[in-house]
N, C-alpha and C. Protein backbone atom coordinates (compact mmCIF):
# COMPACT_ATOMS: atom_id res chain seq x y z
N UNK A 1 126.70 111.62 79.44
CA UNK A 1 125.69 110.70 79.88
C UNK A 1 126.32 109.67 80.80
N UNK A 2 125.84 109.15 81.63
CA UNK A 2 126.03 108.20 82.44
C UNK A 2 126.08 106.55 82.15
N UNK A 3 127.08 106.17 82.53
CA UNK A 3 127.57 104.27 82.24
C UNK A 3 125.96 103.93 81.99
N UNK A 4 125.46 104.07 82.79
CA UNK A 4 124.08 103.28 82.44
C UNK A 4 122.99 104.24 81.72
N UNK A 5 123.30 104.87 80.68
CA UNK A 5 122.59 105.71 79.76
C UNK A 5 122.47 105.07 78.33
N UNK A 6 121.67 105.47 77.52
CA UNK A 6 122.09 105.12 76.49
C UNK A 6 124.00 105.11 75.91
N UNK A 7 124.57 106.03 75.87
CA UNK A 7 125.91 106.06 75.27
C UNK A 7 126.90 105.09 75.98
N UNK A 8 125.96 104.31 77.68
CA UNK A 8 127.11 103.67 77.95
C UNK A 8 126.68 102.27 77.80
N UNK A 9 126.19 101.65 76.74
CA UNK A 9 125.78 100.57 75.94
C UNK A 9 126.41 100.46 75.26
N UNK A 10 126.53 98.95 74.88
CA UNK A 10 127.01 98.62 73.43
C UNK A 10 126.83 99.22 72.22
N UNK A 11 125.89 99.67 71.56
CA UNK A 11 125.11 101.08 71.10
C UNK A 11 126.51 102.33 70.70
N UNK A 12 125.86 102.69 72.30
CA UNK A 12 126.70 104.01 72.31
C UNK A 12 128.30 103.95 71.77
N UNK A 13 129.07 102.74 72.60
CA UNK A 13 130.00 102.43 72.28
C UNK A 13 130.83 102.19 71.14
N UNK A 14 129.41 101.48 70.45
CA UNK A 14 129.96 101.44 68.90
C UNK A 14 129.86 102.84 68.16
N UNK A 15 129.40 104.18 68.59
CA UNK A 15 129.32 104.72 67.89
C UNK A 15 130.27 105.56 68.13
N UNK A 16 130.77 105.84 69.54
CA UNK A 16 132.74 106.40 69.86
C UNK A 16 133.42 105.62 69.33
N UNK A 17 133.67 104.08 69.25
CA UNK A 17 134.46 103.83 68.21
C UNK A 17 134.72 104.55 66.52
N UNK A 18 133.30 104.26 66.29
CA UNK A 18 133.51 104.85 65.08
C UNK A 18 134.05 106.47 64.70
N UNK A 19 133.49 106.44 65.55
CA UNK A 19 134.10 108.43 65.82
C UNK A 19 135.31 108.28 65.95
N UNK A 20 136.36 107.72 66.96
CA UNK A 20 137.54 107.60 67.06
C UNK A 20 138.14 107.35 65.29
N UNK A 21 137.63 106.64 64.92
CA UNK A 21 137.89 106.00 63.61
C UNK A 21 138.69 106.75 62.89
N UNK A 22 137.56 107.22 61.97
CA UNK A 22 137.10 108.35 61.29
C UNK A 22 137.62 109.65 62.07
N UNK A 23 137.90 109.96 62.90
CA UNK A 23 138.97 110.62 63.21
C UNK A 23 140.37 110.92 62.95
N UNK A 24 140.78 109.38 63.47
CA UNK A 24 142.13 108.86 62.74
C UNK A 24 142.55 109.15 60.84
N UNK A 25 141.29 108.89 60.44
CA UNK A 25 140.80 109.09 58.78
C UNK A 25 141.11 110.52 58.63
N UNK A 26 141.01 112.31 59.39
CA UNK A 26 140.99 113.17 59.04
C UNK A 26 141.49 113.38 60.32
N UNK A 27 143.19 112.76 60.61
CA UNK A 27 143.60 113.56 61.79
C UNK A 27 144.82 114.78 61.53
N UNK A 28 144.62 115.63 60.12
CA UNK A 28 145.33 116.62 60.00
C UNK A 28 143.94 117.74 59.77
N UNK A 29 142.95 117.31 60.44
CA UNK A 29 141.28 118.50 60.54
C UNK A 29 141.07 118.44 61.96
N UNK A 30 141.91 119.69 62.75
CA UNK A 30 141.62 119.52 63.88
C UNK A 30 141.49 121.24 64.92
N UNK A 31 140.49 121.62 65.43
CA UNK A 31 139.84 121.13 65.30
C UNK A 31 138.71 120.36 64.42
N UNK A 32 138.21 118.82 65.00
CA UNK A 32 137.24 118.32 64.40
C UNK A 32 136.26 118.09 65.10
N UNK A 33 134.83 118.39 64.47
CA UNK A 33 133.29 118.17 64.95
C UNK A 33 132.24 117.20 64.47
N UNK A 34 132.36 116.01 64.77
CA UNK A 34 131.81 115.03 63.62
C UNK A 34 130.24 114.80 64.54
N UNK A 35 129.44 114.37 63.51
CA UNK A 35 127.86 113.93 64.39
C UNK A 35 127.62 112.41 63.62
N UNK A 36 128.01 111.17 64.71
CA UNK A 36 127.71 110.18 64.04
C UNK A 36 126.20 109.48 64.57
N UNK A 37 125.47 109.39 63.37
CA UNK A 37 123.88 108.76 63.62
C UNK A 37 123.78 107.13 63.52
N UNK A 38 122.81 107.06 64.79
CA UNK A 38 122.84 105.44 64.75
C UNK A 38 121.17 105.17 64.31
N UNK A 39 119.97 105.68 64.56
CA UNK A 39 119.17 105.33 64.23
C UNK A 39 118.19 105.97 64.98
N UNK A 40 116.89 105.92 64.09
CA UNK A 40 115.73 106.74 64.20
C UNK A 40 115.99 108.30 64.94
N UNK A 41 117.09 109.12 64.09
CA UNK A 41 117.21 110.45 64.74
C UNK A 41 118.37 110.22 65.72
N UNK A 42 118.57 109.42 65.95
CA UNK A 42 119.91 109.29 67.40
C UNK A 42 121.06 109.50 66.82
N UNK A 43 121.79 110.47 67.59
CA UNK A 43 123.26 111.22 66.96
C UNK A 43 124.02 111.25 68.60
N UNK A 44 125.03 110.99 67.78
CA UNK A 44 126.27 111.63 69.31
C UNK A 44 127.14 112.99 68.46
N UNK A 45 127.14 113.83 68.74
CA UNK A 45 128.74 114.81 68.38
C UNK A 45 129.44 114.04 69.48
N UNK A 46 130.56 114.42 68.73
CA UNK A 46 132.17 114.31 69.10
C UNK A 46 132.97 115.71 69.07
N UNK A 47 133.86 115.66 69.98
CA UNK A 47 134.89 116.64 69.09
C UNK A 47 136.22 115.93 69.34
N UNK A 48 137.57 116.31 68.05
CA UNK A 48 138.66 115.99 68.27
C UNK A 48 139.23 117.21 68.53
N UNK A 49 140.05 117.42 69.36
CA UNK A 49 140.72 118.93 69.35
C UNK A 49 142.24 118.77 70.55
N UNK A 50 142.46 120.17 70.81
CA UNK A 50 143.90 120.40 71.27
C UNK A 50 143.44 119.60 72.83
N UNK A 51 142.05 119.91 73.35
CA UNK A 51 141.87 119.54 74.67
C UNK A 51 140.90 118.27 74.82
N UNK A 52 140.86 117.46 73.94
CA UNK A 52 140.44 116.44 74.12
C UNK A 52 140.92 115.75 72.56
N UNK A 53 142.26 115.12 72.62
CA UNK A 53 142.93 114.31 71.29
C UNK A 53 142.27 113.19 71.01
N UNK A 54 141.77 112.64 72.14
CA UNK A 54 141.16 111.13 71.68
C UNK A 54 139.59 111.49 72.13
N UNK A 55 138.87 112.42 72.12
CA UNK A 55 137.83 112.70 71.47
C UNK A 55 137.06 112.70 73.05
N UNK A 56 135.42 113.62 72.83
CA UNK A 56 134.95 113.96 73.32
C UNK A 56 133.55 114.14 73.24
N UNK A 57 132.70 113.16 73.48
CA UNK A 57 131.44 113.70 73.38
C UNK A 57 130.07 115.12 73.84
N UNK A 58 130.59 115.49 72.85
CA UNK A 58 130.18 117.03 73.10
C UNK A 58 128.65 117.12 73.26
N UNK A 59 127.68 116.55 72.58
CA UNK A 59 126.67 116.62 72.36
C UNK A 59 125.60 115.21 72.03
N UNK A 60 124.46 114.84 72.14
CA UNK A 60 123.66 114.02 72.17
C UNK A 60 122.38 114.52 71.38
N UNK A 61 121.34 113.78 71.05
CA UNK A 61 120.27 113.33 70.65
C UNK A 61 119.20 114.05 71.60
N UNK A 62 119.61 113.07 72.26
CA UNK A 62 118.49 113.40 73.90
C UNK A 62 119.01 114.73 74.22
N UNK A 63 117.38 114.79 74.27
CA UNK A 63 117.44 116.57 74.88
C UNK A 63 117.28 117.14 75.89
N UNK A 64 116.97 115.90 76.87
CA UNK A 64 117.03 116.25 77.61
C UNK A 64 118.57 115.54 79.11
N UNK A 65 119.26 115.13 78.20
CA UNK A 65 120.65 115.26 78.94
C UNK A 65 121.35 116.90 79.09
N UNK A 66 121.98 116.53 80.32
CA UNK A 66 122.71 117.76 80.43
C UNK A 66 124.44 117.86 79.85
N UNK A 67 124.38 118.86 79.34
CA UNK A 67 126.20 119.85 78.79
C UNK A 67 126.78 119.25 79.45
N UNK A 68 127.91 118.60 80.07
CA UNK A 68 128.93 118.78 80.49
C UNK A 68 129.75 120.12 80.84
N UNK A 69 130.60 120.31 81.68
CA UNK A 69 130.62 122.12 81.47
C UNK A 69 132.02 121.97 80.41
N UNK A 70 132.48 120.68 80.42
CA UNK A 70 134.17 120.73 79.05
C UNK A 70 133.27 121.03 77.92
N UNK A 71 132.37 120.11 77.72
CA UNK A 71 131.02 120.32 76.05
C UNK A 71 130.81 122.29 76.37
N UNK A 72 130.03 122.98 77.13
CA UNK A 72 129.64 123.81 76.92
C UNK A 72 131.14 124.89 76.87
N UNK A 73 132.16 124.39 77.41
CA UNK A 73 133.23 125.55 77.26
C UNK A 73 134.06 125.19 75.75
N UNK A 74 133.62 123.99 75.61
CA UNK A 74 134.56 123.95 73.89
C UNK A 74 133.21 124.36 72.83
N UNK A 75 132.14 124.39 73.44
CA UNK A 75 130.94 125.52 72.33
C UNK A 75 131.34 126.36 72.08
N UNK A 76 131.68 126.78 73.42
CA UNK A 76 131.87 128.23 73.37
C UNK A 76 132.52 129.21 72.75
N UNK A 77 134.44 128.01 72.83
CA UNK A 77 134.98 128.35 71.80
C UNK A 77 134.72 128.60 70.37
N UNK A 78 133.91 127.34 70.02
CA UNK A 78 133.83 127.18 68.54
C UNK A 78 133.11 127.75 67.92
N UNK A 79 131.94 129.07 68.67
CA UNK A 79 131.15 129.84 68.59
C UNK A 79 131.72 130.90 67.30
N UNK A 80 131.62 130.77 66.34
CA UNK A 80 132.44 131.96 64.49
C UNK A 80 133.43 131.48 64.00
N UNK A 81 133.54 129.65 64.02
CA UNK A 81 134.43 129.43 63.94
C UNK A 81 134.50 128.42 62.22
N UNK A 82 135.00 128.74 61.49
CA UNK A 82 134.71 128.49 60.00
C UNK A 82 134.90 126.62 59.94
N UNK A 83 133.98 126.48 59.14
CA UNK A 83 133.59 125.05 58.98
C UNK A 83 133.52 124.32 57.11
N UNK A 84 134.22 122.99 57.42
CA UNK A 84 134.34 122.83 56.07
C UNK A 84 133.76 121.08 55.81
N UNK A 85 132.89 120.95 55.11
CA UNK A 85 131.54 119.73 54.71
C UNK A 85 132.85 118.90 54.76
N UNK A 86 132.66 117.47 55.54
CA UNK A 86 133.99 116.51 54.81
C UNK A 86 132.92 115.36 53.80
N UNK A 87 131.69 115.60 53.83
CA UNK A 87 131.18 114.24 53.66
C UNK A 87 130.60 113.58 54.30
N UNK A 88 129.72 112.98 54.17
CA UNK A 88 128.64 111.82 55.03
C UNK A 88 129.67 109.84 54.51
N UNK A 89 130.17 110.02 55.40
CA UNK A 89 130.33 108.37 55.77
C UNK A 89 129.17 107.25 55.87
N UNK A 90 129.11 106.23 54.86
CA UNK A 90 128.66 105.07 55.28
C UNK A 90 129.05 103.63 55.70
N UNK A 91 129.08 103.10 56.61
CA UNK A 91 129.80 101.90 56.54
C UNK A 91 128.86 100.97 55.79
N UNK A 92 129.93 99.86 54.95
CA UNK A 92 128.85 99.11 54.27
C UNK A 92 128.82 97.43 55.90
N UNK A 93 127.53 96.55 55.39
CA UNK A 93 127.77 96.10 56.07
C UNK A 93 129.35 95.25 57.38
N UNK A 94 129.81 94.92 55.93
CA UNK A 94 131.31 94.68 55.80
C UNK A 94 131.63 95.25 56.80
N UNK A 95 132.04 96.29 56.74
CA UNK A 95 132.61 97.23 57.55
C UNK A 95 132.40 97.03 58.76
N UNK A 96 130.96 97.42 59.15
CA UNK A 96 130.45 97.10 60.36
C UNK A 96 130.25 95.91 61.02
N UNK A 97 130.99 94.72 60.53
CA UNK A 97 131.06 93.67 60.99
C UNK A 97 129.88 93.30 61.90
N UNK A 98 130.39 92.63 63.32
CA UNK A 98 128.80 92.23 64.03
C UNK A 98 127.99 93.79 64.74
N UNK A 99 128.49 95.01 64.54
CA UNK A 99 127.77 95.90 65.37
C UNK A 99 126.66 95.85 65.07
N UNK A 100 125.58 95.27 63.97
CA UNK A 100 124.32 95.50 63.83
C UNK A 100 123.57 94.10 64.94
């Protein structure tokens, strides 16, 4: 998405941080595919992997943004590729300090 899209807001921003995070949290799961939700249905994927270490927004909410062709060639890869639940993360407010 584009600087002036949703993801290139404060918003968006806070929610690659958190991805970065929580990355760091499970950086011997790699590849990793995380989908962090900010509200009413709004998700970013990420991926951590060999070709993007400090992460990659693979995927969006909006449906009607376009793939990237790095997003559609690391699909592609990951197309039979075995997957393991880590858990749903919540931050408590705490956590999230002023992002709300």
């Amino acid at each position: 998405m584009a600087d002036n899209e949703w993801a290139g807001h404060r918003e968006g921003r806070i929610m690659e941080e958190l991805a970065k995070e929580y990355a760091g949290k499970y950086a011997d799961k790699r590849p990793l595919v995380m989908e962090v939700w900010e509200h009413g249905g709004w998700f970013h994927t990420y991926y951590f992997g060999e070709e993007a270490p400090e992460g990659h927004r693979l995927y969006t909410a909006n449906d009607a943004a376009p793939l990237a062709e790095k997003s559609r060639e690391i699909l592609e890869r990951l197309k039979g590729a075995e997957s393991a639940y880590l858990g749903s993360i919540r931050r408590t407010k705490e956590e999230a300090g002023n992002s709300k």
